[in-house]
C-alpha atoms as a PDB file:
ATOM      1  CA  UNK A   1       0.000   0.000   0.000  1.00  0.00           C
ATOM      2  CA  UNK A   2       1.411   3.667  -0.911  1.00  0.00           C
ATOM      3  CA  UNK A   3       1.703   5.741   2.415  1.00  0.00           C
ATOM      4  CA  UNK A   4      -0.120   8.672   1.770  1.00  0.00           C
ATOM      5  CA  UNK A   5       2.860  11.251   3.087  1.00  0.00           C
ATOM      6  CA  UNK A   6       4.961  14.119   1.895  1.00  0.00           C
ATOM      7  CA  UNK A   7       7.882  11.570   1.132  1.00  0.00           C
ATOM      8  CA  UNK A   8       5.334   9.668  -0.976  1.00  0.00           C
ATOM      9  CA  UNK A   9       4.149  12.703  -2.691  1.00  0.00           C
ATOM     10  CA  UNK A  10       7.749  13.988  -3.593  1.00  0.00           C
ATOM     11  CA  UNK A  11       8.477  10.357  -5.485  1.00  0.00           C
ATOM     12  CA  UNK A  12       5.987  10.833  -7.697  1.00  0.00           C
ATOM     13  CA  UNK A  13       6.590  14.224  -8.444  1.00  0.00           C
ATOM     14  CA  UNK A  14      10.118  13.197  -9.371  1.00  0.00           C
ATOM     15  CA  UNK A  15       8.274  10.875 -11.648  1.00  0.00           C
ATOM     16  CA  UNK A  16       6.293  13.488 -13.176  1.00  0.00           C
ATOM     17  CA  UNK A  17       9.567  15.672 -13.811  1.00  0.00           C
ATOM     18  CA  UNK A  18      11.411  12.746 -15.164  1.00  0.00           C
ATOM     19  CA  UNK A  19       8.832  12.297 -17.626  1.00  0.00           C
ATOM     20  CA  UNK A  20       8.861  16.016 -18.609  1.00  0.00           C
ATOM     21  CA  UNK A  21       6.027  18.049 -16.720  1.00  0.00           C
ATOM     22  CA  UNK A  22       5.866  20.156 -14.670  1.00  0.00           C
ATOM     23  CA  UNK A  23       3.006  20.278 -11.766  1.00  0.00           C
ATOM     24  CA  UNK A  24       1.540  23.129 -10.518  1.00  0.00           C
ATOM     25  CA  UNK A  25      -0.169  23.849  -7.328  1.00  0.00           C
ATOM     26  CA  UNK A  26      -2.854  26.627  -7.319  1.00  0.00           C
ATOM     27  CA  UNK A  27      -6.170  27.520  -6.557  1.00  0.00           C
ATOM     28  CA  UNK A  28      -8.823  27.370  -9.167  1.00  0.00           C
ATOM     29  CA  UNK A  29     -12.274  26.093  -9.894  1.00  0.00           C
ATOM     30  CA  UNK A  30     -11.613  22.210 -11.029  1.00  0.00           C
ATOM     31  CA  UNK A  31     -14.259  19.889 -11.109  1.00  0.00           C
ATOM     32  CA  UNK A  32     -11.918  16.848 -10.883  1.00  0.00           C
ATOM     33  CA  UNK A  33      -9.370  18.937  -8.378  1.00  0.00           C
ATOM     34  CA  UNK A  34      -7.214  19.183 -11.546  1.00  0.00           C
ATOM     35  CA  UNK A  35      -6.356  20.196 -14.753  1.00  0.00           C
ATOM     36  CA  UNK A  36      -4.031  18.937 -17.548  1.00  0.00           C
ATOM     37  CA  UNK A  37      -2.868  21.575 -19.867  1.00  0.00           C
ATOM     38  CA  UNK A  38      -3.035  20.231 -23.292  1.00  0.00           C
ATOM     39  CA  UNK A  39       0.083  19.766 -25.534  1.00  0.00           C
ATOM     40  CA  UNK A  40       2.186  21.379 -22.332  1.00  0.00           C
ATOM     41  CA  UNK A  41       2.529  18.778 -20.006  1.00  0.00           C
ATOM     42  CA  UNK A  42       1.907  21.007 -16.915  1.00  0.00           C
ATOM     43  CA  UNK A  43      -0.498  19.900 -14.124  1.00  0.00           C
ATOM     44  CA  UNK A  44      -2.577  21.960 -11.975  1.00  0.00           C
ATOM     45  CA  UNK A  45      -3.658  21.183  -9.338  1.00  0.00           C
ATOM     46  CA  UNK A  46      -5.910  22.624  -6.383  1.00  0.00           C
ATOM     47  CA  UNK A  47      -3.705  24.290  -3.978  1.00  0.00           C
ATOM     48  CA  UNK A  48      -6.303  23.445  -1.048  1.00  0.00           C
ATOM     49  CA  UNK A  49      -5.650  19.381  -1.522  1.00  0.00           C
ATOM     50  CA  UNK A  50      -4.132  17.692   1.757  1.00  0.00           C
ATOM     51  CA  UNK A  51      -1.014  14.965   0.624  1.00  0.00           C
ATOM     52  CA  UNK A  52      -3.377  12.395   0.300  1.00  0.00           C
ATOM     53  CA  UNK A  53      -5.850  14.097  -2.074  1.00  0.00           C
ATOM     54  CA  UNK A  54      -2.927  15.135  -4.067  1.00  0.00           C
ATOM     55  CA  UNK A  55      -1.049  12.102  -4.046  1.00  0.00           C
ATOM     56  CA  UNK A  56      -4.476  10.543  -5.511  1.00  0.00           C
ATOM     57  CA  UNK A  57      -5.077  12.685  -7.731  1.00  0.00           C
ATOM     58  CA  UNK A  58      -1.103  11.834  -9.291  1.00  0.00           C
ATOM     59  CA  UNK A  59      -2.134   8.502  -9.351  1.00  0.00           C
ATOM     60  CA  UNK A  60      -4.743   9.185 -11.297  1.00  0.00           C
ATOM     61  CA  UNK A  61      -3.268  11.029 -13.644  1.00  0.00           C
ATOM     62  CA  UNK A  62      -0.581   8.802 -13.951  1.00  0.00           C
ATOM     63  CA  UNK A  63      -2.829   5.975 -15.145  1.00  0.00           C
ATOM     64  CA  UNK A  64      -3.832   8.238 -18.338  1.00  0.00           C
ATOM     65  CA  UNK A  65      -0.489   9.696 -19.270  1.00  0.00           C
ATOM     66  CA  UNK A  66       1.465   7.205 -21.674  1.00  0.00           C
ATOM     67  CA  UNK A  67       5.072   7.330 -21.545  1.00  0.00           C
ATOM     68  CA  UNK A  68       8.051   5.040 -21.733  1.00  0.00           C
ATOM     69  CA  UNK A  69       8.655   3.854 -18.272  1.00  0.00           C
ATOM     70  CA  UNK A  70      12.515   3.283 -19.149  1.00  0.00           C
ATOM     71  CA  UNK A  71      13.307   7.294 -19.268  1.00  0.00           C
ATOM     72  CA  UNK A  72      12.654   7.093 -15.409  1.00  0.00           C
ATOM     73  CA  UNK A  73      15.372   6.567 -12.624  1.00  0.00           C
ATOM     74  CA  UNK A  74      16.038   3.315 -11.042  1.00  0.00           C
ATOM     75  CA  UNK A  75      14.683   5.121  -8.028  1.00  0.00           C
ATOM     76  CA  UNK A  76      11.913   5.947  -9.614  1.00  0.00           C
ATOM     77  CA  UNK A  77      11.584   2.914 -11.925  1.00  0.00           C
ATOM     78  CA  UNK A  78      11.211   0.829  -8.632  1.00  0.00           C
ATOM     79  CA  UNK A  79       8.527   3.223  -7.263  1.00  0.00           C
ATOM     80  CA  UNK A  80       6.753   3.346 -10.521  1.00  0.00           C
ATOM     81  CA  UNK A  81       6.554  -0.499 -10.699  1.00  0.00           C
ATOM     82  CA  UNK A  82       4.851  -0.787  -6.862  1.00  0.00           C
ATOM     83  CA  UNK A  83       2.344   1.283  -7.639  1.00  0.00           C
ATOM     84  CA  UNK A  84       1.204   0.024 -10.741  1.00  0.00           C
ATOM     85  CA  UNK A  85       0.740  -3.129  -8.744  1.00  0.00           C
ATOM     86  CA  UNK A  86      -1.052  -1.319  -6.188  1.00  0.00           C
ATOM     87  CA  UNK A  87      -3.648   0.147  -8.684  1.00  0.00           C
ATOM     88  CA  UNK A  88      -6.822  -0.783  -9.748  1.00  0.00           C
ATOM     89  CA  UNK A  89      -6.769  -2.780 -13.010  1.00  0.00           C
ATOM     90  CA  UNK A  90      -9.183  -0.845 -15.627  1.00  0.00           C
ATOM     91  CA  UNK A  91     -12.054   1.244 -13.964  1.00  0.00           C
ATOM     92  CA  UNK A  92     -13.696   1.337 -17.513  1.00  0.00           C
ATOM     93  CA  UNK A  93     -14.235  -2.429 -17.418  1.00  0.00           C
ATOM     94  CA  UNK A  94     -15.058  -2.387 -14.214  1.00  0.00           C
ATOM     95  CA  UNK A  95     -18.104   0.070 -15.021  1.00  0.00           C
ATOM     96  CA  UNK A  96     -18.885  -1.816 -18.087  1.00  0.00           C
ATOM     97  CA  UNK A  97     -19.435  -5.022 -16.286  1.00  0.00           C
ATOM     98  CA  UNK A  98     -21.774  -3.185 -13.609  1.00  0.00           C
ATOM     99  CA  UNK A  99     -23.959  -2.465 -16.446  1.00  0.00           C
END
C-alpha cells in the first residue's frame, strides 16, 4: 500500500519531472481537483488538496499519461513499478461489467 505522506508525494513528483512536466499547485475552480494543460505537459492542481488528495489525484493522472517507463530513474523505476501493482486494473471495465 502507498503511504499517503509528503515523502510519498515527492516520489511521484520526481516521476512526473522525469517524464517532462511540470506540476503546478494553485487555486482554481476544477471539477476533478485538476487540470491537464493540453500539448504542455503542466499539471494543476488545487492548492487546497491535503497529501493524500494530491497524491491521488497523481495517481490518477498517472494511469492516463502514456510514456516510456525506461526514461525514469532506477529510483523511480522501482517506485513506478509498486504502484502500478497497487492500482486498480481498468475502472472502464469495471463500469462496463456493472452495467
Amino acid at each position: 500500500m502507498i503511504n499517503f505522506t509528503k515523502h510519498s508525494l515527492q516520489k511521484l513528483e520526481v516521476i512526473f519531472q522525469e517524464i517532462g512536466y511540470i506540476i503546478r499547485y494553485e487555486k482554481g475552480n476544477f471539477n476533478a481537483g485538476y487540470c491537464i494543460v493540453e500539448n504542455r505537459n503542466i499539471v494543476i492542481i488545487n492548492k487546497f488538496f491535503d497529501t493524500e488528495a494530491r497524491i491521488n489525484v497523481l495517481l490518477d493522472i498517472i494511469q492516463n499519461v502514456e510514456f516510456d517507463s525506461g526514461i525514469l530513474s532506477e529510483k523511480s523505476a522501482k517506485f513506478y513499478d509498486r504502484i502500478l501493482k497497487e492500482l486498480p486494473e481498468d475502472e472502464e471495465e469495471e463500469e462496463v461489467d456493472e452495467a
